[in-house]
PDB file of N, CA and C in Angstrom:
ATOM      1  N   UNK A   1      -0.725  14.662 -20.259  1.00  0.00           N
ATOM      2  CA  UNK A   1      -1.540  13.507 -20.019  1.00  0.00           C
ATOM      3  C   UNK A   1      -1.081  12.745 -18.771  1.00  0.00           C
ATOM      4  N   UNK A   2       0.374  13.073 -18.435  1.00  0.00           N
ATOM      5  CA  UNK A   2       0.971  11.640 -17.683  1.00  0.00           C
ATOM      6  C   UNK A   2       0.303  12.940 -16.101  1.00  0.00           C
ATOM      7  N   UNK A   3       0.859  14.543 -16.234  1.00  0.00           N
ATOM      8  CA  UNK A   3      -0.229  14.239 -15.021  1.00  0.00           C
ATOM      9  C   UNK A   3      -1.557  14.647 -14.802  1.00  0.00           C
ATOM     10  N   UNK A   4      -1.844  14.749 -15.770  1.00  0.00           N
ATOM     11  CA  UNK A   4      -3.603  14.504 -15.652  1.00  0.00           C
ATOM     12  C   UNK A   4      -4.038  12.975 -15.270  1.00  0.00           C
ATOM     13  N   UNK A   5      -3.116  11.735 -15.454  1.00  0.00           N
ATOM     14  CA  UNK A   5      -3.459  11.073 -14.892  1.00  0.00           C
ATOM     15  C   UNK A   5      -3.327  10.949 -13.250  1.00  0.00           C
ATOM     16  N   UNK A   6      -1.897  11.318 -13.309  1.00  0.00           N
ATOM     17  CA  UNK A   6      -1.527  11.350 -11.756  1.00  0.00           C
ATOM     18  C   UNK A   6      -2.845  12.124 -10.930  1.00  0.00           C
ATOM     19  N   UNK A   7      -3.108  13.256 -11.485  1.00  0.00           N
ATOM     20  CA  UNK A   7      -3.997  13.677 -10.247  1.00  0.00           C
ATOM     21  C   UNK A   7      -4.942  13.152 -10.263  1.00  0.00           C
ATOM     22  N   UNK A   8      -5.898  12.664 -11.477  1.00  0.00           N
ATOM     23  CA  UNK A   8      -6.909  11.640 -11.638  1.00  0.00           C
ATOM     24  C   UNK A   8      -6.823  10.898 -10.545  1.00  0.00           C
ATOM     25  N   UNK A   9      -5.444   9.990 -10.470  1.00  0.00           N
ATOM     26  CA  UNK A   9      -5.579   9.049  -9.505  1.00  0.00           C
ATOM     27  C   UNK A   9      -5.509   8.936  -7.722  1.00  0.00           C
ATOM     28  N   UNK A  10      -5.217  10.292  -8.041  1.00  0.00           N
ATOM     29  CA  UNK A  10      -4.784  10.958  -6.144  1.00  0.00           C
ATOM     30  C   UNK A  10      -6.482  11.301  -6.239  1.00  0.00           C
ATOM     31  N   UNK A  11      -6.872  12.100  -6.758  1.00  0.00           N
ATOM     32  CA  UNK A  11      -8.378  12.325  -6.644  1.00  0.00           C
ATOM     33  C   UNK A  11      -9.308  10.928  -6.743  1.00  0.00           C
ATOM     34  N   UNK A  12      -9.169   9.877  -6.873  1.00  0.00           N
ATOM     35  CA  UNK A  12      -9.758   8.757  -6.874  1.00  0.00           C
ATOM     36  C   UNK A  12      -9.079   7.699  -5.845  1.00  0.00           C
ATOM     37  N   UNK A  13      -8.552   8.379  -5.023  1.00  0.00           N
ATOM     38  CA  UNK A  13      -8.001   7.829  -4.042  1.00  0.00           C
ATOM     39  C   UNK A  13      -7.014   6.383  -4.044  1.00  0.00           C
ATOM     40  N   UNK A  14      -6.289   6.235  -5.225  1.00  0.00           N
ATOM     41  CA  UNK A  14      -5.797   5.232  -5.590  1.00  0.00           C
ATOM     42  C   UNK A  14      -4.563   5.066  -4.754  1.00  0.00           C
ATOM     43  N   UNK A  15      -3.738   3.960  -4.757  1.00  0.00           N
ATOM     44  CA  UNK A  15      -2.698   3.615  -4.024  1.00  0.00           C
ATOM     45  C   UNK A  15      -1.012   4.372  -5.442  1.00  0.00           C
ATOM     46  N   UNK A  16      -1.288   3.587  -6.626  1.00  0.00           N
ATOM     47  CA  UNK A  16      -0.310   4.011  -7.430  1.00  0.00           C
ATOM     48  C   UNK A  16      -0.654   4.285  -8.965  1.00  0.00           C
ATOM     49  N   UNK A  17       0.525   3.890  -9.404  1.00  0.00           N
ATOM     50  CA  UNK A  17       0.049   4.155 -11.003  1.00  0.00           C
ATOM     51  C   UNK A  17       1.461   3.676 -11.807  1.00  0.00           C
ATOM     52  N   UNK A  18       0.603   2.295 -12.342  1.00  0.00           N
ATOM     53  CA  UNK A  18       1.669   1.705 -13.118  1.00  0.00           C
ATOM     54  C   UNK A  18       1.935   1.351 -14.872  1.00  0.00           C
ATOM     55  N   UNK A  19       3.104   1.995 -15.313  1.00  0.00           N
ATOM     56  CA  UNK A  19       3.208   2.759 -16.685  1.00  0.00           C
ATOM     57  C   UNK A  19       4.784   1.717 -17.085  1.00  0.00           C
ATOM     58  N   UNK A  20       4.203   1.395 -18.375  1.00  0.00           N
ATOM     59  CA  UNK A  20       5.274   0.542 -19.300  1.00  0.00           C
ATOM     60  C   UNK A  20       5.721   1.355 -20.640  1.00  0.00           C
ATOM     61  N   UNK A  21       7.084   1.213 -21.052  1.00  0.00           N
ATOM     62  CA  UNK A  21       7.400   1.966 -21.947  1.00  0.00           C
ATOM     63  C   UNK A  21       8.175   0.891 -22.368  1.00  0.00           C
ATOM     64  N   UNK A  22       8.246   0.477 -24.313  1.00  0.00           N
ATOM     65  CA  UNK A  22       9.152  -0.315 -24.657  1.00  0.00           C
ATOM     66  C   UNK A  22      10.514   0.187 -24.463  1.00  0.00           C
ATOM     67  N   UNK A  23      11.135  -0.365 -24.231  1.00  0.00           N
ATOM     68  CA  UNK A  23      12.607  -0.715 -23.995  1.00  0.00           C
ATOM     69  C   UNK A  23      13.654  -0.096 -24.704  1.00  0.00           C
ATOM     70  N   UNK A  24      13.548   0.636 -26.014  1.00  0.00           N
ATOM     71  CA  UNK A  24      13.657   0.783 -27.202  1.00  0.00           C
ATOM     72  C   UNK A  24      13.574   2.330 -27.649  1.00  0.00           C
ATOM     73  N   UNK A  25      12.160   2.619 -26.686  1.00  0.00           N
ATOM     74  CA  UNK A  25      11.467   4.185 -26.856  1.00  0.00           C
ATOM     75  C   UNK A  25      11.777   4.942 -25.270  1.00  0.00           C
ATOM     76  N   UNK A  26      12.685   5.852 -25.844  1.00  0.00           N
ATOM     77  CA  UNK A  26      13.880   6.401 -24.375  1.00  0.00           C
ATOM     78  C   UNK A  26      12.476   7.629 -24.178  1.00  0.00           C
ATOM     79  N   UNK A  27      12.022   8.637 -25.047  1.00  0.00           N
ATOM     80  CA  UNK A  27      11.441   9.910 -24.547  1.00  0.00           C
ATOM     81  C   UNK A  27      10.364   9.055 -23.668  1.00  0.00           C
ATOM     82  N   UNK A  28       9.768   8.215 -23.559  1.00  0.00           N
ATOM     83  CA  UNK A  28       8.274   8.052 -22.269  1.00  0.00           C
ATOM     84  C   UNK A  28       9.431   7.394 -21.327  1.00  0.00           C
ATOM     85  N   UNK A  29      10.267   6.785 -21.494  1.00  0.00           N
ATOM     86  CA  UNK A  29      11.244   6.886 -20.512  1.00  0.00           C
ATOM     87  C   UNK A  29      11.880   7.916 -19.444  1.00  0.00           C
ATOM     88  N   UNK A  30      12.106   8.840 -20.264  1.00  0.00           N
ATOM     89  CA  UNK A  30      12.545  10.269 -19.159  1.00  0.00           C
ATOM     90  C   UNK A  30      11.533  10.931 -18.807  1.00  0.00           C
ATOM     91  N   UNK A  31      10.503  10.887 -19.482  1.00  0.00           N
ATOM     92  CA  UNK A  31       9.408  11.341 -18.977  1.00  0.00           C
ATOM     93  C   UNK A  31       8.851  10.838 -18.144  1.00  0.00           C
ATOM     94  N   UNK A  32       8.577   9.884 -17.464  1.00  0.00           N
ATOM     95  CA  UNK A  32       8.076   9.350 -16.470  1.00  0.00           C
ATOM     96  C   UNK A  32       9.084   9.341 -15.344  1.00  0.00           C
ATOM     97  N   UNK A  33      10.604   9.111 -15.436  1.00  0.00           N
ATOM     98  CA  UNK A  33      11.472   9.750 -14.512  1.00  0.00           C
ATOM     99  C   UNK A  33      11.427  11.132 -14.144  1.00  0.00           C
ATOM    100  N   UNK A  34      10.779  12.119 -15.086  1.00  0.00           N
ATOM    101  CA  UNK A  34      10.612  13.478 -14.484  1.00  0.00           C
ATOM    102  C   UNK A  34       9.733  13.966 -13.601  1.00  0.00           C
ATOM    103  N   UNK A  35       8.643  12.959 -14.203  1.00  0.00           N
ATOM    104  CA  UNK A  35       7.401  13.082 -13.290  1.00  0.00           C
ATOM    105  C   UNK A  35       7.606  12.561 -11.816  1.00  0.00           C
ATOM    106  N   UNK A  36       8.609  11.705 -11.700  1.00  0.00           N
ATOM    107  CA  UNK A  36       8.182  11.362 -10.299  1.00  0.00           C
ATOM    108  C   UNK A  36       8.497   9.727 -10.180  1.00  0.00           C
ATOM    109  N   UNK A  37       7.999   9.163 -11.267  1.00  0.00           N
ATOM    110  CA  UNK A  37       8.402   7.339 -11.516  1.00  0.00           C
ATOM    111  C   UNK A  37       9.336   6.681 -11.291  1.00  0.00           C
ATOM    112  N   UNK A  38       9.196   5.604 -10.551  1.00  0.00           N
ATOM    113  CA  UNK A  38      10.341   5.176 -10.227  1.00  0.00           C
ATOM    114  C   UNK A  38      10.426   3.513 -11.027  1.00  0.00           C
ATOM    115  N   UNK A  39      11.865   3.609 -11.621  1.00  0.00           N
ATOM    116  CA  UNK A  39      12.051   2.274 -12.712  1.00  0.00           C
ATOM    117  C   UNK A  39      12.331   0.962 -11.825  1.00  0.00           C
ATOM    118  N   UNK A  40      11.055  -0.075 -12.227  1.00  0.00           N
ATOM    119  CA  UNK A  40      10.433  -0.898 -11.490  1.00  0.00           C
ATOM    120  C   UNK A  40      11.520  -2.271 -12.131  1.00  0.00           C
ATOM    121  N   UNK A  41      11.223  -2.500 -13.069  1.00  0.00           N
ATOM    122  CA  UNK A  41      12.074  -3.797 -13.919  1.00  0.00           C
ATOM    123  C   UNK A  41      11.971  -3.487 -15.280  1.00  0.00           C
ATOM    124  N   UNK A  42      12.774  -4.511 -16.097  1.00  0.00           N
ATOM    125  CA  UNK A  42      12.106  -5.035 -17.206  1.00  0.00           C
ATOM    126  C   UNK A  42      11.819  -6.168 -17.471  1.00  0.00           C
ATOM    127  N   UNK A  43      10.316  -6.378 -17.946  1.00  0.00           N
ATOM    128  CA  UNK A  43      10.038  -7.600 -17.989  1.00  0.00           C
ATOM    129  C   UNK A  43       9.794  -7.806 -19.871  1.00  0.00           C
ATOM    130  N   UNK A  44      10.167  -9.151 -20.782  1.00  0.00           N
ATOM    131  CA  UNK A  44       9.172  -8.819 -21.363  1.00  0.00           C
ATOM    132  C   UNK A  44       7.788  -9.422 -21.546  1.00  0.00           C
ATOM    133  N   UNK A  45       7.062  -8.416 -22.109  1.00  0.00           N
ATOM    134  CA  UNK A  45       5.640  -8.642 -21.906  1.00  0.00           C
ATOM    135  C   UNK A  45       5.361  -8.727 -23.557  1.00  0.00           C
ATOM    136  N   UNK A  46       4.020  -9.540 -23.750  1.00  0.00           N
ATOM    137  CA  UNK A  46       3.651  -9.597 -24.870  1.00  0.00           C
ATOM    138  C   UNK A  46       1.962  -9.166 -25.375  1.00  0.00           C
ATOM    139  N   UNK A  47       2.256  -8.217 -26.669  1.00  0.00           N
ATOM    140  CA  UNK A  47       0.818  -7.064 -27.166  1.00  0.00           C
ATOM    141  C   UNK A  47       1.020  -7.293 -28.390  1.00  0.00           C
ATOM    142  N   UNK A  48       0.188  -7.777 -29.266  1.00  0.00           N
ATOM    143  CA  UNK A  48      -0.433  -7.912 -30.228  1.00  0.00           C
ATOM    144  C   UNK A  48       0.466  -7.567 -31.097  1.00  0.00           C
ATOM    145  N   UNK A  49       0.404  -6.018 -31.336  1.00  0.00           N
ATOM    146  CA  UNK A  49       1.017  -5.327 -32.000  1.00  0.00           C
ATOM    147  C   UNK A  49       2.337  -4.988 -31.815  1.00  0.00           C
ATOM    148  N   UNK A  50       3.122  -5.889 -30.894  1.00  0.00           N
ATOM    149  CA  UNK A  50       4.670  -5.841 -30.811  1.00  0.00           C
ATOM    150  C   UNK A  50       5.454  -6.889 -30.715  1.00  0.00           C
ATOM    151  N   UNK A  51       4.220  -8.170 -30.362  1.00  0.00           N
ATOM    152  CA  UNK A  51       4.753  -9.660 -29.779  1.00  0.00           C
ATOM    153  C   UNK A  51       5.448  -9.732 -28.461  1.00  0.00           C
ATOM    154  N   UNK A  52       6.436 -10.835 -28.109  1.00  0.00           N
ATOM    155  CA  UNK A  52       7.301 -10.502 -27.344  1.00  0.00           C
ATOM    156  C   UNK A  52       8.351  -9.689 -27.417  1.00  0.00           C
ATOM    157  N   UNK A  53       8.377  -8.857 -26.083  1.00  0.00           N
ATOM    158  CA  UNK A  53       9.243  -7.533 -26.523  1.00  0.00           C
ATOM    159  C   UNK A  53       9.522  -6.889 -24.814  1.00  0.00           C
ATOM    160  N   UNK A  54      10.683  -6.825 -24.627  1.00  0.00           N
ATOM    161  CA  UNK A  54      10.946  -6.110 -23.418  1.00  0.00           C
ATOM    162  C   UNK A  54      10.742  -4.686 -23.251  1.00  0.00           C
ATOM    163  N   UNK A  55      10.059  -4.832 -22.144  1.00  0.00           N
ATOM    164  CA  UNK A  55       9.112  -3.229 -21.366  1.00  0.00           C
ATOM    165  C   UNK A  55       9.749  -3.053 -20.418  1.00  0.00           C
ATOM    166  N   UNK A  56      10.177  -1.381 -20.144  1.00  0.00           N
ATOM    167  CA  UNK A  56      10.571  -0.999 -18.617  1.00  0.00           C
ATOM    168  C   UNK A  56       9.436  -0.640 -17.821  1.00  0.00           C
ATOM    169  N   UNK A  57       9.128  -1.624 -17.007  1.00  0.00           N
ATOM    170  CA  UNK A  57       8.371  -0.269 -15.502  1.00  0.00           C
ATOM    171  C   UNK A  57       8.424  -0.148 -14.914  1.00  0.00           C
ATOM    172  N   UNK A  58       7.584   1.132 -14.718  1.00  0.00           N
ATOM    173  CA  UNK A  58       7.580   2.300 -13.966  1.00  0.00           C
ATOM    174  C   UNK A  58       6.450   2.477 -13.081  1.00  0.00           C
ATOM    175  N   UNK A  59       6.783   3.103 -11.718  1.00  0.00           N
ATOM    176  CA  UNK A  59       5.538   3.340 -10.868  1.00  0.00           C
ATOM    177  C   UNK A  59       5.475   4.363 -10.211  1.00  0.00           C
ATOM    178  N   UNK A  60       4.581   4.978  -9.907  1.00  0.00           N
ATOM    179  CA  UNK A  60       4.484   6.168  -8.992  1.00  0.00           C
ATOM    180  C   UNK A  60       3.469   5.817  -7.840  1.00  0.00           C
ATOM    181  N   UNK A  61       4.002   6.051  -6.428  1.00  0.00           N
ATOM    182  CA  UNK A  61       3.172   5.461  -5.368  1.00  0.00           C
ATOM    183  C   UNK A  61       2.398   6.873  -4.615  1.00  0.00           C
ATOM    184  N   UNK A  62       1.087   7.281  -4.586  1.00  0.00           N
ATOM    185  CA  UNK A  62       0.337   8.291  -4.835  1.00  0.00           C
ATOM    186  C   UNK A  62       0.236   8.373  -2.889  1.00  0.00           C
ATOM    187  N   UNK A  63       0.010   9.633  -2.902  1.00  0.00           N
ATOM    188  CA  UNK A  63      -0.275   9.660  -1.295  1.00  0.00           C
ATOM    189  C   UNK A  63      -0.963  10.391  -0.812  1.00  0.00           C
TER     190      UNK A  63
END
């Protein structure tokens, strides 16, 4: 999925692609370091279904 999005977004001519993983949950963590992502901060951010809760992100800058 992570690069079916990536090429999605090179084919739609996008600039990047920016991906949050809780803090907590390491596998979408290395996975997005494998792909290519580079670890942006952590901020935390707040979703319904987690409240406040610190997120790492991640970005990939498409070219």
């Amino acid at each position: 999925m992570v690069n079916f999005a990536i090429a999605y977004g090179r084919k739609m001519h996008k600039q990047a692609i920016h991906l949050d993983a809780l803090a907590t949950n390491l596998p979408p963590q290395k996975l997005y370091l494998k792909c290519g992502f580079n670890y942006i901060a952590t901020l935390p951010l707040f979703y319904a279904d987690t409240g406040w809760t610190d997120f790492l992100l991640y970005e990939l800058v498409l070219e």
